[in-house]
N, C-alpha and C. Protein backbone atom coordinates (compact mmCIF):
# COMPACT_ATOMS: atom_id res chain seq x y z
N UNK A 1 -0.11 13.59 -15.31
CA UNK A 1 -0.08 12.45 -14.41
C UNK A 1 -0.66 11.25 -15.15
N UNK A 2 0.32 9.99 -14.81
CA UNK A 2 -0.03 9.08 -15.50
C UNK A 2 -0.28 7.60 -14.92
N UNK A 3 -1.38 6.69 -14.23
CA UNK A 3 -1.03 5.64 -13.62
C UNK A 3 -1.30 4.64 -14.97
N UNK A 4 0.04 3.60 -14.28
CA UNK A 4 0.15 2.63 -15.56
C UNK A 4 0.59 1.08 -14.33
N UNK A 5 0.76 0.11 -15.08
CA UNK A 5 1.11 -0.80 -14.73
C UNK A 5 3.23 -0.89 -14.92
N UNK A 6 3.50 -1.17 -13.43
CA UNK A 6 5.20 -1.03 -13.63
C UNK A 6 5.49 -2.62 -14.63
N UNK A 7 6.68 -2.67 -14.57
CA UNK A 7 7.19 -3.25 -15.84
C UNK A 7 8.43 -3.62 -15.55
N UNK A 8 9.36 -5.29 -16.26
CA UNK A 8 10.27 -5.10 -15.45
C UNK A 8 11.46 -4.48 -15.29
N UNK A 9 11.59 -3.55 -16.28
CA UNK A 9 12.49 -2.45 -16.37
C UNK A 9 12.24 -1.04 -15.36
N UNK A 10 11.23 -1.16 -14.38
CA UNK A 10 10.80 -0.87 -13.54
C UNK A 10 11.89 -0.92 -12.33
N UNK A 11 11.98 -2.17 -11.85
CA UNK A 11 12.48 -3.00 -11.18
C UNK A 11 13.81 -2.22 -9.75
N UNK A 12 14.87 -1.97 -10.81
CA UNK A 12 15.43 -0.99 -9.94
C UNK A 12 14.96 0.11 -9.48
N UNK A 13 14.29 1.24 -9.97
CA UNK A 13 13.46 1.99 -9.32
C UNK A 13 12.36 1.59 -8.31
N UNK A 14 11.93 0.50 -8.44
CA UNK A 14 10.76 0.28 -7.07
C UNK A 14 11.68 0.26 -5.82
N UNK A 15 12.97 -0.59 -6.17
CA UNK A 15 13.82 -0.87 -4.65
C UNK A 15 14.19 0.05 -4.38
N UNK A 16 14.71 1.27 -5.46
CA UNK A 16 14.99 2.64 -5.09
C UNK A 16 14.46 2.98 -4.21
N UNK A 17 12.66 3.15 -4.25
CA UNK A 17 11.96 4.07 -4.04
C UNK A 17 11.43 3.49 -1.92
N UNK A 18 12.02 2.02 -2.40
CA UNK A 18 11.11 1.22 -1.14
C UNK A 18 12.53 1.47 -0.10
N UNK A 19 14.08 1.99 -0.53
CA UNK A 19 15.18 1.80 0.29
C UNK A 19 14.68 3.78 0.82
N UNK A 20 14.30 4.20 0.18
CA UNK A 20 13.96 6.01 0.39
C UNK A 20 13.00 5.82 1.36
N UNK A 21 11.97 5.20 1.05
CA UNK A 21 10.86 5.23 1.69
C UNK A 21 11.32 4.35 3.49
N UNK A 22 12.31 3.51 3.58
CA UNK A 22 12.71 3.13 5.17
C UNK A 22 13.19 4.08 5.65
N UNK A 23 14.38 5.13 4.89
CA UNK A 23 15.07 6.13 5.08
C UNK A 23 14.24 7.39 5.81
N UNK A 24 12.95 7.26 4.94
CA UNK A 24 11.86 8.31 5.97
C UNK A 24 11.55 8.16 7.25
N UNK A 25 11.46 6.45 7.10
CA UNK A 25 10.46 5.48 8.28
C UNK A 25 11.59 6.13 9.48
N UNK A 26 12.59 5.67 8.71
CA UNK A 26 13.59 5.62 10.07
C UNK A 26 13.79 7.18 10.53
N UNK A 27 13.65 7.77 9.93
CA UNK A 27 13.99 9.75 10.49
C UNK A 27 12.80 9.95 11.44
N UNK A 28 10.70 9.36 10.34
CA UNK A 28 10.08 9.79 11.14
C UNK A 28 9.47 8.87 12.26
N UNK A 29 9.10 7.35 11.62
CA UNK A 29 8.86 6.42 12.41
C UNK A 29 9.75 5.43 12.60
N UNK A 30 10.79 5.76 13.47
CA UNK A 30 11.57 4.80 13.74
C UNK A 30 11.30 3.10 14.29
N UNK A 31 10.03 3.07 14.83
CA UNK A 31 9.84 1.34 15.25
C UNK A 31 8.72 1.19 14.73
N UNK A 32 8.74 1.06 13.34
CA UNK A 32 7.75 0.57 12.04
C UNK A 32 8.19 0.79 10.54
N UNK A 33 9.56 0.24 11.06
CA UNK A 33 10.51 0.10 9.65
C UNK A 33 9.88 -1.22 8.14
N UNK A 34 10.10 -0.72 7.20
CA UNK A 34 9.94 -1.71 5.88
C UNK A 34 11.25 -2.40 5.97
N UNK A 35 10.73 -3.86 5.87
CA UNK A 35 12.13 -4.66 5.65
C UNK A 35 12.85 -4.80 3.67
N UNK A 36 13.53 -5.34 4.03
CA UNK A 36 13.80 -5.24 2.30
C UNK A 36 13.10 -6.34 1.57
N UNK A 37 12.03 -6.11 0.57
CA UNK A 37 11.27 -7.17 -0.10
C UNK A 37 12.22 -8.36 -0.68
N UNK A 38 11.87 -9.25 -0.76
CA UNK A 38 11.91 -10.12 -1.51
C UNK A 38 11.79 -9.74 -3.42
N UNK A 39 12.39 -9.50 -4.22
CA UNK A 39 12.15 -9.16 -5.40
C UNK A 39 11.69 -10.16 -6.52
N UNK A 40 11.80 -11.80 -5.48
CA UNK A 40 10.39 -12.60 -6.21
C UNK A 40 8.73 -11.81 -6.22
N UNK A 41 8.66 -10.89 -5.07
CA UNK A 41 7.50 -10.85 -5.01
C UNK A 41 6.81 -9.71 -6.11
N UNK A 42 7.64 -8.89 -5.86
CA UNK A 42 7.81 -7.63 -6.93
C UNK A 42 7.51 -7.98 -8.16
N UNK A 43 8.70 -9.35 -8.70
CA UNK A 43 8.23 -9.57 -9.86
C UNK A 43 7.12 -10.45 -10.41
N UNK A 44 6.58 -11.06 -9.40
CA UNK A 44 5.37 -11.60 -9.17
C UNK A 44 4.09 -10.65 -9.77
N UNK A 45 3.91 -9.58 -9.09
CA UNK A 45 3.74 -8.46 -8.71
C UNK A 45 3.20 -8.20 -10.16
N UNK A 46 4.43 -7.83 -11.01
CA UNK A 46 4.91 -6.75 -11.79
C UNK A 46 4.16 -8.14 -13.12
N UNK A 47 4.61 -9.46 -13.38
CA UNK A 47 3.75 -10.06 -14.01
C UNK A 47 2.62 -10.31 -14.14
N UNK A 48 1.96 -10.25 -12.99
CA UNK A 48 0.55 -10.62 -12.40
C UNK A 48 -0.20 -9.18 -12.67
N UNK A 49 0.14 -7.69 -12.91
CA UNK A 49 -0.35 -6.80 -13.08
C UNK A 49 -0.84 -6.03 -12.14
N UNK A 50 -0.15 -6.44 -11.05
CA UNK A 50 -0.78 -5.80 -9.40
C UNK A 50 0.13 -5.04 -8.90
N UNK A 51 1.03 -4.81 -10.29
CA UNK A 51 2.06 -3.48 -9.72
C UNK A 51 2.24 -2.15 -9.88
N UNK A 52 1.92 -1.04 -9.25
CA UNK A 52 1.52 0.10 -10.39
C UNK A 52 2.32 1.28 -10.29
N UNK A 53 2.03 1.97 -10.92
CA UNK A 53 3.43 3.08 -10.86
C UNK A 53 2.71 4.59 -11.23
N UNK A 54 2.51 5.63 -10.52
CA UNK A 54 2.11 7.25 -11.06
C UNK A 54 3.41 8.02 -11.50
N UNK A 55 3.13 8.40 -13.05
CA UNK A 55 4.13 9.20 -13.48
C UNK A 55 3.78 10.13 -13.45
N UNK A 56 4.71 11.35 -13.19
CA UNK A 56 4.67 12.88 -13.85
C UNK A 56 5.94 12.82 -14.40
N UNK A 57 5.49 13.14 -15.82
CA UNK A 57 6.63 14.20 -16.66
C UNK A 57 7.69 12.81 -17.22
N UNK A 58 7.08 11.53 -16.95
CA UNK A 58 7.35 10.63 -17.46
C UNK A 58 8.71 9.74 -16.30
N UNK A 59 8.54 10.50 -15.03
CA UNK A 59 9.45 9.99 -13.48
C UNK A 59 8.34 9.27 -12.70
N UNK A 60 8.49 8.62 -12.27
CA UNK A 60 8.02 7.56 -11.36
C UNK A 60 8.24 8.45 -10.14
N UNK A 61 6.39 8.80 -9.63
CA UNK A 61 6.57 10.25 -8.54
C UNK A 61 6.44 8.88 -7.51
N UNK A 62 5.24 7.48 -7.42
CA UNK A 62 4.98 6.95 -6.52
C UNK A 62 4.58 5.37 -7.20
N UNK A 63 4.73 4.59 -6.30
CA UNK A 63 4.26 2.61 -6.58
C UNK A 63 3.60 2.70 -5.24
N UNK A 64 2.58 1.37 -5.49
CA UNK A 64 2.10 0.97 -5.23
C UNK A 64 1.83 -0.83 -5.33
N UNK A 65 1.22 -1.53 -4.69
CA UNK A 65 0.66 -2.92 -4.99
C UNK A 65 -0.63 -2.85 -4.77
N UNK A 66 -0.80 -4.30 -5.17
CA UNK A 66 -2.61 -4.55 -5.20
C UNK A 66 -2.97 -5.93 -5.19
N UNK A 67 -3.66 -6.67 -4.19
CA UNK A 67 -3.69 -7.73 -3.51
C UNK A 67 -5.17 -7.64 -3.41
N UNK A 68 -5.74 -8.79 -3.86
CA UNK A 68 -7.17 -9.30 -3.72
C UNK A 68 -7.59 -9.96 -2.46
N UNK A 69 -6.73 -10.73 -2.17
CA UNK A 69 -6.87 -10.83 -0.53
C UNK A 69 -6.27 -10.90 0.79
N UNK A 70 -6.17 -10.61 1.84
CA UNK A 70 -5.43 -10.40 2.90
C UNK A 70 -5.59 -10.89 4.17
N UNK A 71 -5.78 -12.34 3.94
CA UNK A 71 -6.35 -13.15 5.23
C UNK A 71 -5.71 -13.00 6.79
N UNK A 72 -4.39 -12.79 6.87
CA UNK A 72 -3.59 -12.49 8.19
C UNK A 72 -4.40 -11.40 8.51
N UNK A 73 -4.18 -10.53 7.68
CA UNK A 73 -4.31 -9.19 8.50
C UNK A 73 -6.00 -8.72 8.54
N UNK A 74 -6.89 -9.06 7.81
CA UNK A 74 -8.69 -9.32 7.64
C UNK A 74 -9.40 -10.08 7.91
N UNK A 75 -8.71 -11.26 8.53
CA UNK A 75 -9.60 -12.16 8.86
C UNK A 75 -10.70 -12.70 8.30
N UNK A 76 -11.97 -12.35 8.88
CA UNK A 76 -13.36 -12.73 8.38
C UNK A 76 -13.48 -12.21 7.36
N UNK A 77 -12.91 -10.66 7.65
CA UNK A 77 -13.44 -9.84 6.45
C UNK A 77 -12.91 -9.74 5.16
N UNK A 78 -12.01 -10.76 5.33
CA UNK A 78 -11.30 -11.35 3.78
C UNK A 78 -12.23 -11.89 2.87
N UNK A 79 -13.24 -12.35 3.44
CA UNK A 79 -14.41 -12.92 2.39
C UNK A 79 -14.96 -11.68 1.64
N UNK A 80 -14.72 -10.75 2.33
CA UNK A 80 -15.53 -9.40 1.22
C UNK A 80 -14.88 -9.15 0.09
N UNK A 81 -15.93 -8.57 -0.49
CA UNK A 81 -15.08 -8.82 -2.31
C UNK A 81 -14.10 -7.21 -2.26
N UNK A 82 -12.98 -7.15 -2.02
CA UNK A 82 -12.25 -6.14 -1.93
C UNK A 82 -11.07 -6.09 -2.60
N UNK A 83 -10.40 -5.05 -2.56
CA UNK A 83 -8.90 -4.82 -3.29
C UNK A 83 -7.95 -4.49 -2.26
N UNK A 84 -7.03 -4.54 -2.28
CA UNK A 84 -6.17 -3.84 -1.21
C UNK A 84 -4.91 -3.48 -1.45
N UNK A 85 -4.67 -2.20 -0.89
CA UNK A 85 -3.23 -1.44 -1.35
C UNK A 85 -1.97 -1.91 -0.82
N UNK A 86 -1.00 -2.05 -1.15
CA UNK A 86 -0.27 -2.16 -0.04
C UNK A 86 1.34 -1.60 -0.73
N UNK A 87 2.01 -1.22 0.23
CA UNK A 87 3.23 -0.66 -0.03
C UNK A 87 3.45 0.49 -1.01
N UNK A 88 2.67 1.69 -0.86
CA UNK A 88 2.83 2.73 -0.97
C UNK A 88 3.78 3.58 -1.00
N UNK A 89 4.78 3.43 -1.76
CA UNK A 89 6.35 4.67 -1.55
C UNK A 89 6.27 5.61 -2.82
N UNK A 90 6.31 6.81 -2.20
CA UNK A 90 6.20 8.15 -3.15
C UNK A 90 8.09 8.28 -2.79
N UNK A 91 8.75 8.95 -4.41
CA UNK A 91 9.19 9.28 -4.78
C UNK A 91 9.92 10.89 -3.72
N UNK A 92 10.38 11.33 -3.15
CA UNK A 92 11.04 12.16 -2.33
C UNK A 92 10.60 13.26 -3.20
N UNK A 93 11.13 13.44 -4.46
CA UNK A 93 10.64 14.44 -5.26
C UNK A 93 9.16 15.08 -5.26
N UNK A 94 8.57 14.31 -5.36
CA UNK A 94 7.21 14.29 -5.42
C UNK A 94 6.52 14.46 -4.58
N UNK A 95 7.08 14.41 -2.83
CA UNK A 95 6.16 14.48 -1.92
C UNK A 95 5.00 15.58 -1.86
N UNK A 96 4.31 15.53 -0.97
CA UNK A 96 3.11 16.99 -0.99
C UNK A 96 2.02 16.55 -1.56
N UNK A 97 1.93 15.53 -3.08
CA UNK A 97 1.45 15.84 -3.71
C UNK A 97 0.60 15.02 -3.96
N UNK A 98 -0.36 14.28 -2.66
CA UNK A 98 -1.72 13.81 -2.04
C UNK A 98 -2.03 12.58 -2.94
N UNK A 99 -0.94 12.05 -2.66
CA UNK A 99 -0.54 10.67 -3.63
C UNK A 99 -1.78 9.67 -3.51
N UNK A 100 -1.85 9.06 -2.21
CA UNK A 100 -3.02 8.58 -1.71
C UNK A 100 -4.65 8.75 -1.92
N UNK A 101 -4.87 9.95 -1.78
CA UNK A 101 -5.98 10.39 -2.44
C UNK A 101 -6.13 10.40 -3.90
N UNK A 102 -5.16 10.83 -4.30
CA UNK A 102 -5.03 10.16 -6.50
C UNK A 102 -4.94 8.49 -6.51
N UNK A 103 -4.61 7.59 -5.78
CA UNK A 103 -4.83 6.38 -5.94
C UNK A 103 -5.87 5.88 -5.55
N UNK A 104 -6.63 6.26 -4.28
CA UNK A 104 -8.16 6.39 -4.11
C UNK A 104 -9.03 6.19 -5.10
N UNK A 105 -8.51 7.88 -6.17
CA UNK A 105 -9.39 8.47 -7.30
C UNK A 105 -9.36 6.77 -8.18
N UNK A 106 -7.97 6.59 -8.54
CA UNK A 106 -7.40 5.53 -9.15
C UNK A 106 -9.05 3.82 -9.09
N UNK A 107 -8.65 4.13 -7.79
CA UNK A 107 -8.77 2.98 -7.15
C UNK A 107 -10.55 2.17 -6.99
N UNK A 108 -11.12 3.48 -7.15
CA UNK A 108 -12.80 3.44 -7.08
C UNK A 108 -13.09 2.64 -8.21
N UNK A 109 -12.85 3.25 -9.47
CA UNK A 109 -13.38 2.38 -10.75
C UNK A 109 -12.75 0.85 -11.07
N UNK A 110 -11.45 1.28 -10.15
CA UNK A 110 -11.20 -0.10 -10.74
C UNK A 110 -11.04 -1.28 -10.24
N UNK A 111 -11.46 -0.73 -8.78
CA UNK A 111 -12.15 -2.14 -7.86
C UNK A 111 -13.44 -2.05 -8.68
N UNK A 112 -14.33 -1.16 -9.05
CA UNK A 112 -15.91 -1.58 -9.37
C UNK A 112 -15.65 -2.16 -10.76
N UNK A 113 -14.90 -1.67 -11.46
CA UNK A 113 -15.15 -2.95 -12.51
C UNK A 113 -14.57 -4.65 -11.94
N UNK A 114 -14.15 -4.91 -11.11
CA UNK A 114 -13.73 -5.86 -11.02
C UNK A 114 -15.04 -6.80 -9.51
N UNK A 115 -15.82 -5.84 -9.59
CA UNK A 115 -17.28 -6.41 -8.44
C UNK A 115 -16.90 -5.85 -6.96
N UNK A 116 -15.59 -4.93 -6.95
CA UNK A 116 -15.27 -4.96 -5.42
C UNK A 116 -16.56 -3.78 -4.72
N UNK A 117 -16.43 -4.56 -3.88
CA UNK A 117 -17.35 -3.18 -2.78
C UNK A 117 -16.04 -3.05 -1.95
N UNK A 118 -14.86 -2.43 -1.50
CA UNK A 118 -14.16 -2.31 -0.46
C UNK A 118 -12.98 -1.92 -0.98
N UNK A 119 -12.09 -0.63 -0.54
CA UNK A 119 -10.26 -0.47 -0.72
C UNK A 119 -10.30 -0.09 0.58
N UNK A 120 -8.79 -1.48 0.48
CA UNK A 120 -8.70 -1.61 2.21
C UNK A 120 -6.86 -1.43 2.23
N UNK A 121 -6.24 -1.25 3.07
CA UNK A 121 -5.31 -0.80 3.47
C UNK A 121 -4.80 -1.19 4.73
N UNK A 122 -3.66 -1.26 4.95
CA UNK A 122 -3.34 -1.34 6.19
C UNK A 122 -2.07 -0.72 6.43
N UNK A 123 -1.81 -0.52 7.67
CA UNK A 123 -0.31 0.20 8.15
C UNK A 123 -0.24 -0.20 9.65
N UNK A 124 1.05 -0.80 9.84
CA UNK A 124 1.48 -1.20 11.51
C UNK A 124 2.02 -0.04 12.04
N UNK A 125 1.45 -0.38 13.38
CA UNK A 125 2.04 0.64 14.72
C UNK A 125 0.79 2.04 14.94
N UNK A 126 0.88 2.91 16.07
CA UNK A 126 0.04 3.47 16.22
C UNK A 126 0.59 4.72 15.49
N UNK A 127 1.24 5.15 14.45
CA UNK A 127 1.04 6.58 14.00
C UNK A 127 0.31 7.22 13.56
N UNK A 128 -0.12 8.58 14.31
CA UNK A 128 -1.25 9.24 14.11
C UNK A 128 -1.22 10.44 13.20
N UNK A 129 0.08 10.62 13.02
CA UNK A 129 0.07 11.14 11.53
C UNK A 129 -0.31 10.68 10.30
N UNK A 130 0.10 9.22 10.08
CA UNK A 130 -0.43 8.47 8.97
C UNK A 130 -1.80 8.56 8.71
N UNK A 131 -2.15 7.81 10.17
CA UNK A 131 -3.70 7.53 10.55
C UNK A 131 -4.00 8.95 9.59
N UNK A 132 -4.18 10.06 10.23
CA UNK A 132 -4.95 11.28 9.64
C UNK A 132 -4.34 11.51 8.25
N UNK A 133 -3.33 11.24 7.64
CA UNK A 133 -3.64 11.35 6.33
C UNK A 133 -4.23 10.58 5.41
N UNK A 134 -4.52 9.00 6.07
CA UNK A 134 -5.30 7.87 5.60
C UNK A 134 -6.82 8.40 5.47
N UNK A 135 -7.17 8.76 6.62
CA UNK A 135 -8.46 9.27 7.20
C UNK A 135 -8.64 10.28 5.97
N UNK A 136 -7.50 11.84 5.91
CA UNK A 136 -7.84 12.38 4.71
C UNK A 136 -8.40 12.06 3.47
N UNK A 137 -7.57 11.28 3.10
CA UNK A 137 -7.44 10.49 1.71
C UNK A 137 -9.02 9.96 1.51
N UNK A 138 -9.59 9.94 2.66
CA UNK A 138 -10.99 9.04 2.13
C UNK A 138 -11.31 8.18 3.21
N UNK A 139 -10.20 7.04 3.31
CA UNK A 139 -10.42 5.65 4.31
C UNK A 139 -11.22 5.93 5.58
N UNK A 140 -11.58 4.90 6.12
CA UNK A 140 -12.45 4.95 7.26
C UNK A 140 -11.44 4.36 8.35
N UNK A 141 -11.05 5.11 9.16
CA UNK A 141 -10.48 4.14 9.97
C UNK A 141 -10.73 3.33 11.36
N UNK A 142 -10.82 1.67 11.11
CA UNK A 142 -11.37 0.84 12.02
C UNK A 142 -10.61 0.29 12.76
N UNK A 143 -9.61 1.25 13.24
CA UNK A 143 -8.85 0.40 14.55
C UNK A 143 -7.71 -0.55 14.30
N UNK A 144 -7.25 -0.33 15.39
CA UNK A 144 -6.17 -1.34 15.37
C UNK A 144 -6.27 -2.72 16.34
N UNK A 145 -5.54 -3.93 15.65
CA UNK A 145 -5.86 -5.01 16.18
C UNK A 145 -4.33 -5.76 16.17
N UNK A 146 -4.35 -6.52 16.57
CA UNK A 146 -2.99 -7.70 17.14
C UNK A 146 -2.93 -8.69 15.67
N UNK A 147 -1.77 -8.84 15.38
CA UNK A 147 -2.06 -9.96 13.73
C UNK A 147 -1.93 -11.12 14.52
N UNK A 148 -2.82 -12.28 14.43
CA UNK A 148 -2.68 -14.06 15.42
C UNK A 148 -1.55 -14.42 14.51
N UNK A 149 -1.02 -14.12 13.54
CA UNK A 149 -0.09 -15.29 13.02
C UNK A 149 0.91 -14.34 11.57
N UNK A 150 1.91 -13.80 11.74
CA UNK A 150 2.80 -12.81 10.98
C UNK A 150 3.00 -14.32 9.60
N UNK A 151 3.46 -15.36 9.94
CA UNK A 151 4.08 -16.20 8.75
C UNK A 151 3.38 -16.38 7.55
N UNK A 152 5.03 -15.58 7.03
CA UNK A 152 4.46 -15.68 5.01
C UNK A 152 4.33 -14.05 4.90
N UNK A 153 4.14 -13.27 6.04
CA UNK A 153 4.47 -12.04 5.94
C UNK A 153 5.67 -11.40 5.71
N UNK A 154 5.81 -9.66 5.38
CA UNK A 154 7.11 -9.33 5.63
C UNK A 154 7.28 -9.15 7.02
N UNK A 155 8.18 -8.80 7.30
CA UNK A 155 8.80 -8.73 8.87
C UNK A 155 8.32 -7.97 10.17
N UNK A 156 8.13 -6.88 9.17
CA UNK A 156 7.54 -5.72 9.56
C UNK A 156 6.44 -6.28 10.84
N UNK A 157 5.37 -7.16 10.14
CA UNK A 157 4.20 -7.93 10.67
C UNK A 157 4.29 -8.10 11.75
N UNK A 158 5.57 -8.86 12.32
CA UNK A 158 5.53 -9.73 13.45
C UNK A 158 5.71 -8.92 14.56
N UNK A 159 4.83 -9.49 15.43
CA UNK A 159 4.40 -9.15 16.65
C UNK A 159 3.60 -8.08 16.48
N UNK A 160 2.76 -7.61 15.61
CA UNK A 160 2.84 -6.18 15.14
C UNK A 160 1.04 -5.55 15.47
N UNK A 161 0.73 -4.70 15.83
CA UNK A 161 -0.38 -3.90 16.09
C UNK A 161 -0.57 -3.30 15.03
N UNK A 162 -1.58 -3.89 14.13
CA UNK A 162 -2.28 -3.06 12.86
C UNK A 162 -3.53 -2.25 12.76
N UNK A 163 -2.78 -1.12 11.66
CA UNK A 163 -4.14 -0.08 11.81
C UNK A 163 -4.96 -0.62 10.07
N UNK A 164 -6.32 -0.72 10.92
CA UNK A 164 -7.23 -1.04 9.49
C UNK A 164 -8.19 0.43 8.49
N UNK A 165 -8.09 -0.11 7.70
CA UNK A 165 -8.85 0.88 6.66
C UNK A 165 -9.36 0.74 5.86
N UNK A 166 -10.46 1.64 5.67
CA UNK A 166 -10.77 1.03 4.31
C UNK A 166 -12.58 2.16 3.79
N UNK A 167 -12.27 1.82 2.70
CA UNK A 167 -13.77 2.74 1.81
C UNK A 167 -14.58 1.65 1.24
N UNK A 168 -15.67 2.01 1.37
CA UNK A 168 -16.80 0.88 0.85
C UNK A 168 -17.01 2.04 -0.10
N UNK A 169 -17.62 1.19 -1.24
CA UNK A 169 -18.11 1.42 -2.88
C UNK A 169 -19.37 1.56 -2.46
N UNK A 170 -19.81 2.46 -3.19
CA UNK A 170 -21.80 2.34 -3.52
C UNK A 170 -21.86 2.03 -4.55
């Protein structure tokens, strides 16, 4: 297992992985669908170094992003020095294989080298399957709240009831 930074030869495989990953939404959570990104942002993303990718065996099992701050959806608590995950799609192949909790592992040192006390997360709608594998993984989970203002978000956002999360650093 290998986490690295994606790349833009990357590129088609992330949309791969993000058109698989609605394909689930829609079988298991049908009204908390991913809209289709924008692939400015990706490559934003993917320049800026906030794009990441876990290999096995040299296949792209799961991506991820990584966002320093998240004012819509944190509010106040955007001032805390934190990291935050977002858009999580494992690879179909790969499922089972406690992806979340290896980005966790990921995720501890390298918010603390960067001063963070906090990996925060979020996911819309009330699923309580997620919830408990979030909860597994580590996260604390603090509820869900109403977003005051979706714009500049993806779609997903609007109107949308979010579940918060997150691990504080010692």
């Amino acid at each position: 297992m290998e986490i690295t930074n994606s790349t833009p030869e990357d590129i088609d495989a992330i949309f791969e992985l993000y058109r698989l990953a609605t394909v689930f939404q829609k079988d298991k959570f049908p009204d908390n669908l991913w809209p289709q990104f924008d692939e400015r942002l990706i490559t934003s993303e993917i320049a800026e170094k906030r794009q990441w990718k876990l290999l096995i065996e040299k296949q792209i099992a799961c991506i991820w992003a990584v966002t320093f701050n998240d004012p819509q959806i944190w509010e106040e608590k955007d001032a805390d020095p934190a990291i935050y995950l977002h858009r999580i799609a494992t690879n179909p192949n790969f499922r089972g294989h406690q992806f979340v909790t290896k980005i966790v592992d990921w995720a501890k040192p390298y918010a603390s080298t960067m001063n963070k006390m906090y990996i925060r997360m979020d996911t819309c709608g009330n699923n309580t399957r997620l919830i408990q594998h979030y909860k597994n993984s580590g996260f604390q989970f603090l509820g869900m709240s109403k977003i005051k203002t979706s714009e500049g978000l993806p779609s997903h956002y609007k109107n949308a009831q979010v579940c918060r999360f997150e691990i504080a650093l010692t």
